[in-house]
ModelCIF file with pLDDT and N, C-alpha, C, O atoms, coordinates in Angstrom:
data_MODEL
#
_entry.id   MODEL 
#
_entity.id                         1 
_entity.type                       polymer 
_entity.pdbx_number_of_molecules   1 
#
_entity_poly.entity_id                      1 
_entity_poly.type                           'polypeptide(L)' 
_entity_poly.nstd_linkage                   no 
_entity_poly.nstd_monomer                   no 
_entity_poly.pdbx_seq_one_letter_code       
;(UNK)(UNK)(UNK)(UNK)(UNK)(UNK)(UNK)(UNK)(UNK)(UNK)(UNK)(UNK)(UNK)(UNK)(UNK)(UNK)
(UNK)(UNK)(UNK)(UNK)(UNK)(UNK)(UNK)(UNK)(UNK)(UNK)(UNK)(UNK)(UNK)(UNK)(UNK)(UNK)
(UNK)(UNK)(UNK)(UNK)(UNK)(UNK)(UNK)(UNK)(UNK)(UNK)(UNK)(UNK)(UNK)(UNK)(UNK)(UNK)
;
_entity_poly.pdbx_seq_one_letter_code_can   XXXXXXXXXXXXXXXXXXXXXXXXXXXXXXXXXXXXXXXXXXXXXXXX 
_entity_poly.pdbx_strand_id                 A 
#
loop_
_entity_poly_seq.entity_id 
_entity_poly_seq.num 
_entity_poly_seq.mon_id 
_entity_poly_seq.hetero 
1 1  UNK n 
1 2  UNK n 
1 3  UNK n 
1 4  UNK n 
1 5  UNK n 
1 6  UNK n 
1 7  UNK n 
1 8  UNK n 
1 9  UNK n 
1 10 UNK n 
1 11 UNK n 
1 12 UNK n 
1 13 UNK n 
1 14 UNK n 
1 15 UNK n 
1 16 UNK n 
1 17 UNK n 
1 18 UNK n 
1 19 UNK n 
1 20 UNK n 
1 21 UNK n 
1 22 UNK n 
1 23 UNK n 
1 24 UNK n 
1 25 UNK n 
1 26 UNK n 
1 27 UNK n 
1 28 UNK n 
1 29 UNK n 
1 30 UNK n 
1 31 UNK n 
1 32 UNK n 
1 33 UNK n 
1 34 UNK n 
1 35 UNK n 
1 36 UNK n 
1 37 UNK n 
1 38 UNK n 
1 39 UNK n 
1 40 UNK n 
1 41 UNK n 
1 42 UNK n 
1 43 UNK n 
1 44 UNK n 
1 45 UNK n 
1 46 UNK n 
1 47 UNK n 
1 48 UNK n 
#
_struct_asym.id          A 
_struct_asym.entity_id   1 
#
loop_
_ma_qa_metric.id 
_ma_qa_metric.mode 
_ma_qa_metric.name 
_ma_qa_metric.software_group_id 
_ma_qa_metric.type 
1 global pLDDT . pLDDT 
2 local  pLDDT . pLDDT 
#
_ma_qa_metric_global.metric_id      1 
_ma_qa_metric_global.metric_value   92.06 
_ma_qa_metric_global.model_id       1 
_ma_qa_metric_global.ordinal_id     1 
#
loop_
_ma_qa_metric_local.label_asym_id 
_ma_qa_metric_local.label_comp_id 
_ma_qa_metric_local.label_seq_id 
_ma_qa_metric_local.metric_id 
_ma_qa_metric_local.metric_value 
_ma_qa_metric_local.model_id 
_ma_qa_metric_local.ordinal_id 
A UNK 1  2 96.00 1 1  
A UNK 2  2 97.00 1 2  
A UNK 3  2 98.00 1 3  
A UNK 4  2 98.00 1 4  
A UNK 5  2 98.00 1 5  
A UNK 6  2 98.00 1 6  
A UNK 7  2 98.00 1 7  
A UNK 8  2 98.00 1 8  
A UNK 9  2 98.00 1 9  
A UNK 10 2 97.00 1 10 
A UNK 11 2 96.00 1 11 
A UNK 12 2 96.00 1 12 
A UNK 13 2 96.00 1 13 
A UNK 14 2 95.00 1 14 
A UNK 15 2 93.00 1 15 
A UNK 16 2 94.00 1 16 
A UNK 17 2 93.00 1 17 
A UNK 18 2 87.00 1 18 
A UNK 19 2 81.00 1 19 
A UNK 20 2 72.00 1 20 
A UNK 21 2 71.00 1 21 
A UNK 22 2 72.00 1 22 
A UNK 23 2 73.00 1 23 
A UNK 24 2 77.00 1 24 
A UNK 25 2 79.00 1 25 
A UNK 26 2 85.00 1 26 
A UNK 27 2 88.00 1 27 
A UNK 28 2 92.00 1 28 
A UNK 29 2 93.00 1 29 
A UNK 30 2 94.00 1 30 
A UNK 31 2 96.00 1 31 
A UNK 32 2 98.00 1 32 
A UNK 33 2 98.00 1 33 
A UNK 34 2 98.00 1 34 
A UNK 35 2 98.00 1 35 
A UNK 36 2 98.00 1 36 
A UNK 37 2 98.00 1 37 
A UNK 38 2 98.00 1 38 
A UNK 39 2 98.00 1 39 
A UNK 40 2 97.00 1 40 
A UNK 41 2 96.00 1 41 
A UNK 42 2 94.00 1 42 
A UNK 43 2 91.00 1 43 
A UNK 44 2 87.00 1 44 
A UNK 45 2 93.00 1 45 
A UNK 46 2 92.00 1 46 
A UNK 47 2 94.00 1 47 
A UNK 48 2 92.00 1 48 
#
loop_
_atom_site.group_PDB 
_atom_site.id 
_atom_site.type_symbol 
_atom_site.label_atom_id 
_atom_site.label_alt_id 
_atom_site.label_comp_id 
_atom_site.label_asym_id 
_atom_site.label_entity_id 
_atom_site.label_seq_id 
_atom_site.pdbx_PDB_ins_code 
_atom_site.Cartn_x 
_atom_site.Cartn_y 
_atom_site.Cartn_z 
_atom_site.occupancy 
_atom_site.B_iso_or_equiv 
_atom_site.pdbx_formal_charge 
_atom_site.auth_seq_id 
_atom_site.auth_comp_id 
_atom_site.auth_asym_id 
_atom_site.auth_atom_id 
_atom_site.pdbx_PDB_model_num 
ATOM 1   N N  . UNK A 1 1  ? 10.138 -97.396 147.394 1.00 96.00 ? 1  UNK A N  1 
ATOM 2   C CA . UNK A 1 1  ? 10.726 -97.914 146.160 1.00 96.00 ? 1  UNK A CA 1 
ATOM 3   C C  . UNK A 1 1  ? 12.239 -98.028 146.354 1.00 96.00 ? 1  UNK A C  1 
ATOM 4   O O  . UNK A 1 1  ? 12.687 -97.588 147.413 1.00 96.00 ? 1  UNK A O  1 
ATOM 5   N N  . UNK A 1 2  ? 13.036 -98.533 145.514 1.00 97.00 ? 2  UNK A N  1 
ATOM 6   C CA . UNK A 1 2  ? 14.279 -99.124 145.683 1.00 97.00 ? 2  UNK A CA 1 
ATOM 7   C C  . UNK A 1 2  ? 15.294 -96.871 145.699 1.00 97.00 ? 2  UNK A C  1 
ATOM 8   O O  . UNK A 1 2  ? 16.369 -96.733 146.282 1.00 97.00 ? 2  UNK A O  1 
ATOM 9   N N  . UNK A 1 3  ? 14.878 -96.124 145.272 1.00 98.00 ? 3  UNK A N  1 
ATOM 10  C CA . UNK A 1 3  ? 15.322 -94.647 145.160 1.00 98.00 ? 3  UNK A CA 1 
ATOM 11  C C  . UNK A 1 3  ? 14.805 -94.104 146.586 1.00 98.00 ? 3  UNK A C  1 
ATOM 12  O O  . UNK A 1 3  ? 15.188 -93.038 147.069 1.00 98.00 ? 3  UNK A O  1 
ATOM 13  N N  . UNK A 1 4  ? 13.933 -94.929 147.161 1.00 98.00 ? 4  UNK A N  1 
ATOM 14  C CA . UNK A 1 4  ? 13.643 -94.454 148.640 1.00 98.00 ? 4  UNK A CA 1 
ATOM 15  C C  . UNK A 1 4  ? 14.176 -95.037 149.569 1.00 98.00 ? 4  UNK A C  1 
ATOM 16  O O  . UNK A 1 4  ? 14.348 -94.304 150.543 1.00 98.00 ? 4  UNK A O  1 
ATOM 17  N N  . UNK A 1 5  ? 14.642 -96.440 149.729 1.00 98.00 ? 5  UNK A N  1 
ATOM 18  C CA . UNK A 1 5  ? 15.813 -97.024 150.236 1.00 98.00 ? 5  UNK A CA 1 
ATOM 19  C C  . UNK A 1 5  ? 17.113 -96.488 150.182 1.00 98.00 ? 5  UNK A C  1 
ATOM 20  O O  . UNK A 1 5  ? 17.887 -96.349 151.129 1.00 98.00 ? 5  UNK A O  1 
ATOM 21  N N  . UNK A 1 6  ? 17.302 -96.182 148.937 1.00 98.00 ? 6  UNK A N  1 
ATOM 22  C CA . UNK A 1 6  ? 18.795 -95.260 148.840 1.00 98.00 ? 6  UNK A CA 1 
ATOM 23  C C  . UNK A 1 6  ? 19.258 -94.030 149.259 1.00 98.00 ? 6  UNK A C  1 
ATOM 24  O O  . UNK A 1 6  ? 20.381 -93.584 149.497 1.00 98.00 ? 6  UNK A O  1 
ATOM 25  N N  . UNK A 1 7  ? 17.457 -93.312 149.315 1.00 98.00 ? 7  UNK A N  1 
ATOM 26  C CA . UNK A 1 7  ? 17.612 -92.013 149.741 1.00 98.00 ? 7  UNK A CA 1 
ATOM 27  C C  . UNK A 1 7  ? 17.620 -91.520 151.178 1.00 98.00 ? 7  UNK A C  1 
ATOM 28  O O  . UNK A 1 7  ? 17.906 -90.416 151.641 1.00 98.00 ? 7  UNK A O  1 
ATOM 29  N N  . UNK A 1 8  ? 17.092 -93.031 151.946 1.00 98.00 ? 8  UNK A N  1 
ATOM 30  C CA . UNK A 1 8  ? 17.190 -93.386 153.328 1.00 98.00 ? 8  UNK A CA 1 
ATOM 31  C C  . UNK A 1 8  ? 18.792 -93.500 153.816 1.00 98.00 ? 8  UNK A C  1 
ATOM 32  O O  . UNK A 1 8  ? 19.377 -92.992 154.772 1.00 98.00 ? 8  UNK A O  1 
ATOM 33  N N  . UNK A 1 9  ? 19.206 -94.311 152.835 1.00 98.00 ? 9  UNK A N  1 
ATOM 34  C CA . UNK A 1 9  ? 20.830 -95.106 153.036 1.00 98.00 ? 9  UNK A CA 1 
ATOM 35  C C  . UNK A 1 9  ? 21.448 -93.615 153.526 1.00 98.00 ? 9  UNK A C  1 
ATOM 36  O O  . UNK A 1 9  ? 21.939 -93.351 154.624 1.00 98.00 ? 9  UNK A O  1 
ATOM 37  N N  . UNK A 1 10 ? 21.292 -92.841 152.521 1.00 97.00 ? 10 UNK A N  1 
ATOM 38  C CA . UNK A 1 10 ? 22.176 -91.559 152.320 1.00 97.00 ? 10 UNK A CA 1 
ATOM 39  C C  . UNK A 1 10 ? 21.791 -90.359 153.283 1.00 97.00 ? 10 UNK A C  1 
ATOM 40  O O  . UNK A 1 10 ? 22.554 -89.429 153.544 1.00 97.00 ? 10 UNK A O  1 
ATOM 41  N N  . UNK A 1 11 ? 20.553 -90.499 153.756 1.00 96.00 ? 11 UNK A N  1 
ATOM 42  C CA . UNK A 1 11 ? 20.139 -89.715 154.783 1.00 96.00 ? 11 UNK A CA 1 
ATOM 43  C C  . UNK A 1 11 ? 20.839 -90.155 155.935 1.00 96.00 ? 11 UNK A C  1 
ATOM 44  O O  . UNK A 1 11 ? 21.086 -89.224 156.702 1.00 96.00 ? 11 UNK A O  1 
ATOM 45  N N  . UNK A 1 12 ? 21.200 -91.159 156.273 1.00 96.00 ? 12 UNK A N  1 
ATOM 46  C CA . UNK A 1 12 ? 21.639 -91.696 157.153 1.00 96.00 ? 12 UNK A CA 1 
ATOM 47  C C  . UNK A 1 12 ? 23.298 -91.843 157.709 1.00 96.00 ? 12 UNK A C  1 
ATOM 48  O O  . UNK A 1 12 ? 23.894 -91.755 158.783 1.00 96.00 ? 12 UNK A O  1 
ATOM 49  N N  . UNK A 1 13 ? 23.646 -92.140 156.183 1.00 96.00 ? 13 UNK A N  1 
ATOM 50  C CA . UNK A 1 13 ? 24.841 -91.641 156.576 1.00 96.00 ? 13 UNK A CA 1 
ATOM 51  C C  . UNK A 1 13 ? 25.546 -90.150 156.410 1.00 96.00 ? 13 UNK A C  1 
ATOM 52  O O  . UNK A 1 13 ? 26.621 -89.975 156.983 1.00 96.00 ? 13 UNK A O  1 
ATOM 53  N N  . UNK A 1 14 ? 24.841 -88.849 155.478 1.00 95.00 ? 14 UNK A N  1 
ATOM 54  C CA . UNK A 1 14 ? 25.196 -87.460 155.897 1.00 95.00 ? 14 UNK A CA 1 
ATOM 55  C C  . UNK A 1 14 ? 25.066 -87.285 156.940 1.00 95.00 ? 14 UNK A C  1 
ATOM 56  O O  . UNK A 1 14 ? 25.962 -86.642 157.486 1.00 95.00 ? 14 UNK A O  1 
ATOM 57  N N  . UNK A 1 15 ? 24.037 -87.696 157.683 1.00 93.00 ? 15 UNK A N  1 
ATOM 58  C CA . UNK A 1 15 ? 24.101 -87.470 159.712 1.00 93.00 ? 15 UNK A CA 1 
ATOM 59  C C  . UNK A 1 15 ? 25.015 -87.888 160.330 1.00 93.00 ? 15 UNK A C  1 
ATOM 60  O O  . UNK A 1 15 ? 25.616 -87.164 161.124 1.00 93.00 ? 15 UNK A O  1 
ATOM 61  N N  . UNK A 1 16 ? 25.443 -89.540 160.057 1.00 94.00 ? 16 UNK A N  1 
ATOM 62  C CA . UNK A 1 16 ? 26.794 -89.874 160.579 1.00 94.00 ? 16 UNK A CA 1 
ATOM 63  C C  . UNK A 1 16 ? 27.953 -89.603 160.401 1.00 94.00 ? 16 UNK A C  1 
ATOM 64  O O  . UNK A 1 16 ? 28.665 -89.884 161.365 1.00 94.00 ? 16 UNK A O  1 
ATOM 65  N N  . UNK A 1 17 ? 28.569 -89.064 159.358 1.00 93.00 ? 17 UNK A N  1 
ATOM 66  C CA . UNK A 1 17 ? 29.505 -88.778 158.531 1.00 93.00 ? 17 UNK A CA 1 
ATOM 67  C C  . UNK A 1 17 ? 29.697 -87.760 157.490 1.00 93.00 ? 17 UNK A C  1 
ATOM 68  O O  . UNK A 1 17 ? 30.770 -87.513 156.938 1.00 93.00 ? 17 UNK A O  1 
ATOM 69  N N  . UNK A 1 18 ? 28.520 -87.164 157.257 1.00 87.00 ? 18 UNK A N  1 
ATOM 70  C CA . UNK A 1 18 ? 28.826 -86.132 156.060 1.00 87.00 ? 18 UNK A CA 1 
ATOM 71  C C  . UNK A 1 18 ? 29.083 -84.653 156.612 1.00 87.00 ? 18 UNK A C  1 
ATOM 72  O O  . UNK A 1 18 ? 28.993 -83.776 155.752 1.00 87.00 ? 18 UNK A O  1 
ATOM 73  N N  . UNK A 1 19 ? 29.487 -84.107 158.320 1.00 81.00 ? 19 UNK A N  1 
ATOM 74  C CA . UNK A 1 19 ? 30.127 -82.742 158.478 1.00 81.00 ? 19 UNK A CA 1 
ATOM 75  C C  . UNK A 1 19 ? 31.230 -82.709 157.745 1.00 81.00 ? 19 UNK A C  1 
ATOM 76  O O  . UNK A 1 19 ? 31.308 -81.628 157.160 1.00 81.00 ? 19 UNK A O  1 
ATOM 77  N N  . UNK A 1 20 ? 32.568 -83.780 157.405 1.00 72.00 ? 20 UNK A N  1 
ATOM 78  C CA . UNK A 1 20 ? 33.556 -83.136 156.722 1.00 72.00 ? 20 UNK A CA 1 
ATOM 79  C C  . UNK A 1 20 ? 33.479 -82.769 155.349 1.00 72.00 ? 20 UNK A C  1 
ATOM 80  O O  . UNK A 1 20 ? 34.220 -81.989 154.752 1.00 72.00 ? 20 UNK A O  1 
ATOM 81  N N  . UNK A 1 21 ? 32.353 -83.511 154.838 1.00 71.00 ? 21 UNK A N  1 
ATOM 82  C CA . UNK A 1 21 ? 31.909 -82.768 153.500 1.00 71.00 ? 21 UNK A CA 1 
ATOM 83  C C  . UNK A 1 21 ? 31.320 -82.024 153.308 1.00 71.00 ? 21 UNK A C  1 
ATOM 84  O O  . UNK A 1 21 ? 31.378 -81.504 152.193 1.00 71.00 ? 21 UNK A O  1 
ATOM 85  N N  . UNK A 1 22 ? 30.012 -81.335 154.721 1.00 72.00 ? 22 UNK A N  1 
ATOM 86  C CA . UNK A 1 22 ? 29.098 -80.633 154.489 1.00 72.00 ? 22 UNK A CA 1 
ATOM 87  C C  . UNK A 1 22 ? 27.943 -80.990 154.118 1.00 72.00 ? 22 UNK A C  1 
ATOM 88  O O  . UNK A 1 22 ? 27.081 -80.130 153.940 1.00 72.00 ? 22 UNK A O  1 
ATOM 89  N N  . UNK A 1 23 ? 27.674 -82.340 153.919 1.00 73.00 ? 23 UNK A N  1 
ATOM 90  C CA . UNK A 1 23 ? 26.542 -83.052 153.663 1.00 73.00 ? 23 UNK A CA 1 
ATOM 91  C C  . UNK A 1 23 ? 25.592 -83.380 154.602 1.00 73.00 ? 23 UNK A C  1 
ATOM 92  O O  . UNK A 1 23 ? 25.405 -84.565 154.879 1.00 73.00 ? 23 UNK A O  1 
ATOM 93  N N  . UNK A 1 24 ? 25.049 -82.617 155.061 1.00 77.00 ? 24 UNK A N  1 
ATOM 94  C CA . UNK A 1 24 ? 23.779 -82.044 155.888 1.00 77.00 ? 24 UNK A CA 1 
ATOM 95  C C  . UNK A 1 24 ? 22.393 -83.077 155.573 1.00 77.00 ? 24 UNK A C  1 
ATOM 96  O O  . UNK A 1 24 ? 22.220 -83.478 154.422 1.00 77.00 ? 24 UNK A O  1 
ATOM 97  N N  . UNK A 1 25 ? 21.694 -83.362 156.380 1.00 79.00 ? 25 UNK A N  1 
ATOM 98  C CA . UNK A 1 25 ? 20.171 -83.581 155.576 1.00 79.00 ? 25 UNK A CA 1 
ATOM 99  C C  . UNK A 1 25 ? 19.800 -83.041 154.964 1.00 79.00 ? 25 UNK A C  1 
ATOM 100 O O  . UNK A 1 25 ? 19.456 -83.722 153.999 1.00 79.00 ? 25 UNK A O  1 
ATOM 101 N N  . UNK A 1 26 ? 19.494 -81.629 154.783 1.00 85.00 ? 26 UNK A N  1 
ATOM 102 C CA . UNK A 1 26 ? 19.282 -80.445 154.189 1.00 85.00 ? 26 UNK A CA 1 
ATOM 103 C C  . UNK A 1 26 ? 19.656 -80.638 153.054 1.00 85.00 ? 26 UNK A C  1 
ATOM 104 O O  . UNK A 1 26 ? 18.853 -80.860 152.147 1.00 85.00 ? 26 UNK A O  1 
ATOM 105 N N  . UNK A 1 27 ? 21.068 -80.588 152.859 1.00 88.00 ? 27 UNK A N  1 
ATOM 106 C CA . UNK A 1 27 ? 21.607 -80.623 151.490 1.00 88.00 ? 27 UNK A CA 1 
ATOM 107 C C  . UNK A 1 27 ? 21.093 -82.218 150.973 1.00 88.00 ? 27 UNK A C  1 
ATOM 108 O O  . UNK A 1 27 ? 20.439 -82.303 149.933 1.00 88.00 ? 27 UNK A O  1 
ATOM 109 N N  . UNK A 1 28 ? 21.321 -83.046 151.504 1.00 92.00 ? 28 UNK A N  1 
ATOM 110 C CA . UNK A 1 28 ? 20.734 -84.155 151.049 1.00 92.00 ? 28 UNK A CA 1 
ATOM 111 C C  . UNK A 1 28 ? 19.097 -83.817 150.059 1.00 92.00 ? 28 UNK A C  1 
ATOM 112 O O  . UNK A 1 28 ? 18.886 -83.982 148.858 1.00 92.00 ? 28 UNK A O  1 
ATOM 113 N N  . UNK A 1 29 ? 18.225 -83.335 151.090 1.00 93.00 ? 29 UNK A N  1 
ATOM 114 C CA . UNK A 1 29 ? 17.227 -83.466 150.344 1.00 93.00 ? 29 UNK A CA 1 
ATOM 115 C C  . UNK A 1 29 ? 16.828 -82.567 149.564 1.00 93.00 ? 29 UNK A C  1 
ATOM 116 O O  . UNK A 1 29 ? 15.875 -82.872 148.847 1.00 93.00 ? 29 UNK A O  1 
ATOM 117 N N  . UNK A 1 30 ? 17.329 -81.360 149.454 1.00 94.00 ? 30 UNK A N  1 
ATOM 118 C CA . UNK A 1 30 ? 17.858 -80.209 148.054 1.00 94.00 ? 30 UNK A CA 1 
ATOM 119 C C  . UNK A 1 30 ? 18.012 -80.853 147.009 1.00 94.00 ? 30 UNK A C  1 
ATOM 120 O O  . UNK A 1 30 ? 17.465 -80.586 145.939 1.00 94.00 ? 30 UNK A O  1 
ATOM 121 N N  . UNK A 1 31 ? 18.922 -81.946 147.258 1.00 96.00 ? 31 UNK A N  1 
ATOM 122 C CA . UNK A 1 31 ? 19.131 -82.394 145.463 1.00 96.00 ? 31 UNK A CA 1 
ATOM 123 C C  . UNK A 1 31 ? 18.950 -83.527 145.407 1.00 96.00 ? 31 UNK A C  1 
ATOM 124 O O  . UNK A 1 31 ? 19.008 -83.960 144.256 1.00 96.00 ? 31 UNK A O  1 
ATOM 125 N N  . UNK A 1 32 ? 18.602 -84.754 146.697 1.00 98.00 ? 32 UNK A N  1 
ATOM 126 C CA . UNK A 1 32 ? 18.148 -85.791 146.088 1.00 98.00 ? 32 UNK A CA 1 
ATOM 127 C C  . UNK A 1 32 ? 16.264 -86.297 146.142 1.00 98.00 ? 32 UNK A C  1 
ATOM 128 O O  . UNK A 1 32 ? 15.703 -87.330 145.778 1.00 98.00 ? 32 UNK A O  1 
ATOM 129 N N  . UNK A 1 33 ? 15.820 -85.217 146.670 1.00 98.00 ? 33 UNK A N  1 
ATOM 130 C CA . UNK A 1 33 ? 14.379 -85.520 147.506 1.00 98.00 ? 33 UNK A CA 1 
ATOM 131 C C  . UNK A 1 33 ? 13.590 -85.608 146.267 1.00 98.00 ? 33 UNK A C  1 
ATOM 132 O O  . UNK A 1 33 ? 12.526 -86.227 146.318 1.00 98.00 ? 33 UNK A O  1 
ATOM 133 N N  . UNK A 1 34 ? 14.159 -84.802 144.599 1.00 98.00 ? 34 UNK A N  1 
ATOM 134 C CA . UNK A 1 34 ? 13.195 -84.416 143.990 1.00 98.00 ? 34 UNK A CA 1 
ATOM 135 C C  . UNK A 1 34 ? 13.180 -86.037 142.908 1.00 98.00 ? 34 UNK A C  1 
ATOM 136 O O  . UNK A 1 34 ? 12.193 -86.356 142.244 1.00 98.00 ? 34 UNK A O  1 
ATOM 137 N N  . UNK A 1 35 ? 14.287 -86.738 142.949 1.00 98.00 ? 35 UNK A N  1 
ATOM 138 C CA . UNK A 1 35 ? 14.998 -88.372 142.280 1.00 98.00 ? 35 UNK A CA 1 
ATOM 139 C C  . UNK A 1 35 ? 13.918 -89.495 143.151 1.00 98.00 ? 35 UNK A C  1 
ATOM 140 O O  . UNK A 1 35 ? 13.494 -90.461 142.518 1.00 98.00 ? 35 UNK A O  1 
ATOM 141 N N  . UNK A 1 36 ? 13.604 -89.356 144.264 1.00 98.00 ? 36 UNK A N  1 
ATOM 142 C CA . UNK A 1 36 ? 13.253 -90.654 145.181 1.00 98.00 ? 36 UNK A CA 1 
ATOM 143 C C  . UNK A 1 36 ? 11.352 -90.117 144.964 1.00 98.00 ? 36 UNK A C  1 
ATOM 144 O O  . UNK A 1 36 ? 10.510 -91.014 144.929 1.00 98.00 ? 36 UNK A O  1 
ATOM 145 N N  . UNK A 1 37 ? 10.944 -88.731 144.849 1.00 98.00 ? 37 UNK A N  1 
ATOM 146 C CA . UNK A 1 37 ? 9.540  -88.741 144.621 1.00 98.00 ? 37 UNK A CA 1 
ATOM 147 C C  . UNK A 1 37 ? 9.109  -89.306 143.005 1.00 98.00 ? 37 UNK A C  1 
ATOM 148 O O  . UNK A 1 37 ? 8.017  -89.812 142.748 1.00 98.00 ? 37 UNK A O  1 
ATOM 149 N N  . UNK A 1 38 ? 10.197 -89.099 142.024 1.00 98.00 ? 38 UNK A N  1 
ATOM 150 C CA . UNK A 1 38 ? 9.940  -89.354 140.681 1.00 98.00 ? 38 UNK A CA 1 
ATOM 151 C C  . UNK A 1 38 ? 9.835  -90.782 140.427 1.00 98.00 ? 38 UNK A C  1 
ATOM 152 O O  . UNK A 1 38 ? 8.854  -91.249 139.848 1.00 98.00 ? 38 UNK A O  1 
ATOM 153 N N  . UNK A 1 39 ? 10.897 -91.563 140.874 1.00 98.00 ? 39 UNK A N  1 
ATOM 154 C CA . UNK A 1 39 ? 10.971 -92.990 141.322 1.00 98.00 ? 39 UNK A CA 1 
ATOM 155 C C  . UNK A 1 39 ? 9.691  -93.298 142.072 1.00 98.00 ? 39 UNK A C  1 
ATOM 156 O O  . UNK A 1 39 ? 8.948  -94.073 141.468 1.00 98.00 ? 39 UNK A O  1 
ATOM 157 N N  . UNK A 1 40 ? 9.367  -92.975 142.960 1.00 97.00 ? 40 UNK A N  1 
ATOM 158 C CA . UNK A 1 40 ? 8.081  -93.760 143.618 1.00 97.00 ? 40 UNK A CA 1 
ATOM 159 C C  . UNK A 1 40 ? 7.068  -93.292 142.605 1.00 97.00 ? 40 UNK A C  1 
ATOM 160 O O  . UNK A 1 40 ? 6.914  -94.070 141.663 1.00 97.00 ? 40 UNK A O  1 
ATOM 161 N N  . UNK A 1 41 ? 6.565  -92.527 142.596 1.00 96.00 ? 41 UNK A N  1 
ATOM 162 C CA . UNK A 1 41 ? 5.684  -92.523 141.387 1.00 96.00 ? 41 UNK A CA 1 
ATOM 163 C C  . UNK A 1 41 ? 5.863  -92.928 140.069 1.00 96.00 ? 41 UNK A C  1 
ATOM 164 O O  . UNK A 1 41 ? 4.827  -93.048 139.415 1.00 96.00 ? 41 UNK A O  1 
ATOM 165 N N  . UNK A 1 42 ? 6.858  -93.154 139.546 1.00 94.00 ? 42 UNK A N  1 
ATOM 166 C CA . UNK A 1 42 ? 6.706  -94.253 138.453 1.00 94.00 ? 42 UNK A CA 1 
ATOM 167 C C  . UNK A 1 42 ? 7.163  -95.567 138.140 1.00 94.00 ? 42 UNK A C  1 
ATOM 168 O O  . UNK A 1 42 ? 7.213  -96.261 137.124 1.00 94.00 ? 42 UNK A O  1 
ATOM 169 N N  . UNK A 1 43 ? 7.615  -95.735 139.846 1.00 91.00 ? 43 UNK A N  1 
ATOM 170 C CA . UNK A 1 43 ? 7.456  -97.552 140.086 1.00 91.00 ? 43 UNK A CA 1 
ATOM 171 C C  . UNK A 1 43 ? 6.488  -97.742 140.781 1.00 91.00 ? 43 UNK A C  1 
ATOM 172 O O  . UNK A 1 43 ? 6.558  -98.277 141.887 1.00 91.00 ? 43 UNK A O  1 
ATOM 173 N N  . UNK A 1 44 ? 4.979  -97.161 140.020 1.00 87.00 ? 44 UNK A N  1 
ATOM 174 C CA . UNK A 1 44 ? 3.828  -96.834 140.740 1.00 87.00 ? 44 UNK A CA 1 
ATOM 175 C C  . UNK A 1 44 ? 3.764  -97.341 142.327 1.00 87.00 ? 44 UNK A C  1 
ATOM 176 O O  . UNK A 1 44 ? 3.216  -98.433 142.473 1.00 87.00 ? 44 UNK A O  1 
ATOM 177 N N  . UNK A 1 45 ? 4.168  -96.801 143.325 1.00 93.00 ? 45 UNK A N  1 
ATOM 178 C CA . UNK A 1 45 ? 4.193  -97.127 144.319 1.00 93.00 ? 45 UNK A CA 1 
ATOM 179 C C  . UNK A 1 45 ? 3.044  -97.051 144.928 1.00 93.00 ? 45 UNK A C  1 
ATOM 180 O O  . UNK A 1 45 ? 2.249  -96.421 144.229 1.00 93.00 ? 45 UNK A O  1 
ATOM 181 N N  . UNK A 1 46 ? 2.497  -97.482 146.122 1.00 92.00 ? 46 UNK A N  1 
ATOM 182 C CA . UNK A 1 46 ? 1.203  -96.647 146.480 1.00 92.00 ? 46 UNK A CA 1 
ATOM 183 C C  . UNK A 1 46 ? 1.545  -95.775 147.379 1.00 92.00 ? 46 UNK A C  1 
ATOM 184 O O  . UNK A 1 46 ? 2.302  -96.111 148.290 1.00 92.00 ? 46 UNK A O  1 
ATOM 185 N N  . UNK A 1 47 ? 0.940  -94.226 147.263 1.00 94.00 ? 47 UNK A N  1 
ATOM 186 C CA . UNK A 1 47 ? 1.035  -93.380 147.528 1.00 94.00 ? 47 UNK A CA 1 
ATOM 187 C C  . UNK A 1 47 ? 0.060  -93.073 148.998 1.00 94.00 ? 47 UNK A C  1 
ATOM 188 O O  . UNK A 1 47 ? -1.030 -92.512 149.108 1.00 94.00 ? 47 UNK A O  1 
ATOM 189 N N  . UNK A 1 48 ? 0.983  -93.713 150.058 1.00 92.00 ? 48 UNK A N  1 
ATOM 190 C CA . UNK A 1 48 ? 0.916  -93.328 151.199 1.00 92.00 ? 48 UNK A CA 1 
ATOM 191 C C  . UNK A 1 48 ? 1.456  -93.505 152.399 1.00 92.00 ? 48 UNK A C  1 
ATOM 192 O O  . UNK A 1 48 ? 1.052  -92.851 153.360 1.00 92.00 ? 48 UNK A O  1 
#
């Protein structure tokens, strides 16, 4: 869904760029992993 694209975007660049902030994958998906599952399930995505 378009929140799983974004959550890709952002995964992608905390790996490239987010040590001076501390923005880890980890931390990435702590607080955004729980936004991109809510989004796919209610832009009924198919679930697989």
């Amino acid at each position: 869904c378009g929140a799983g694209v974004a959550y890709q975007l952002i995964n992608y660049y905390a790996d490239r760029y987010g040590e001076t902030f501390n923005q880890s994958k980890k931390v990435v998906e702590s607080k955004y992993l729980a936004f991109a599952a809510l989004a796919t399930v209610c832009d009924v995505m198919e679930l697989i």
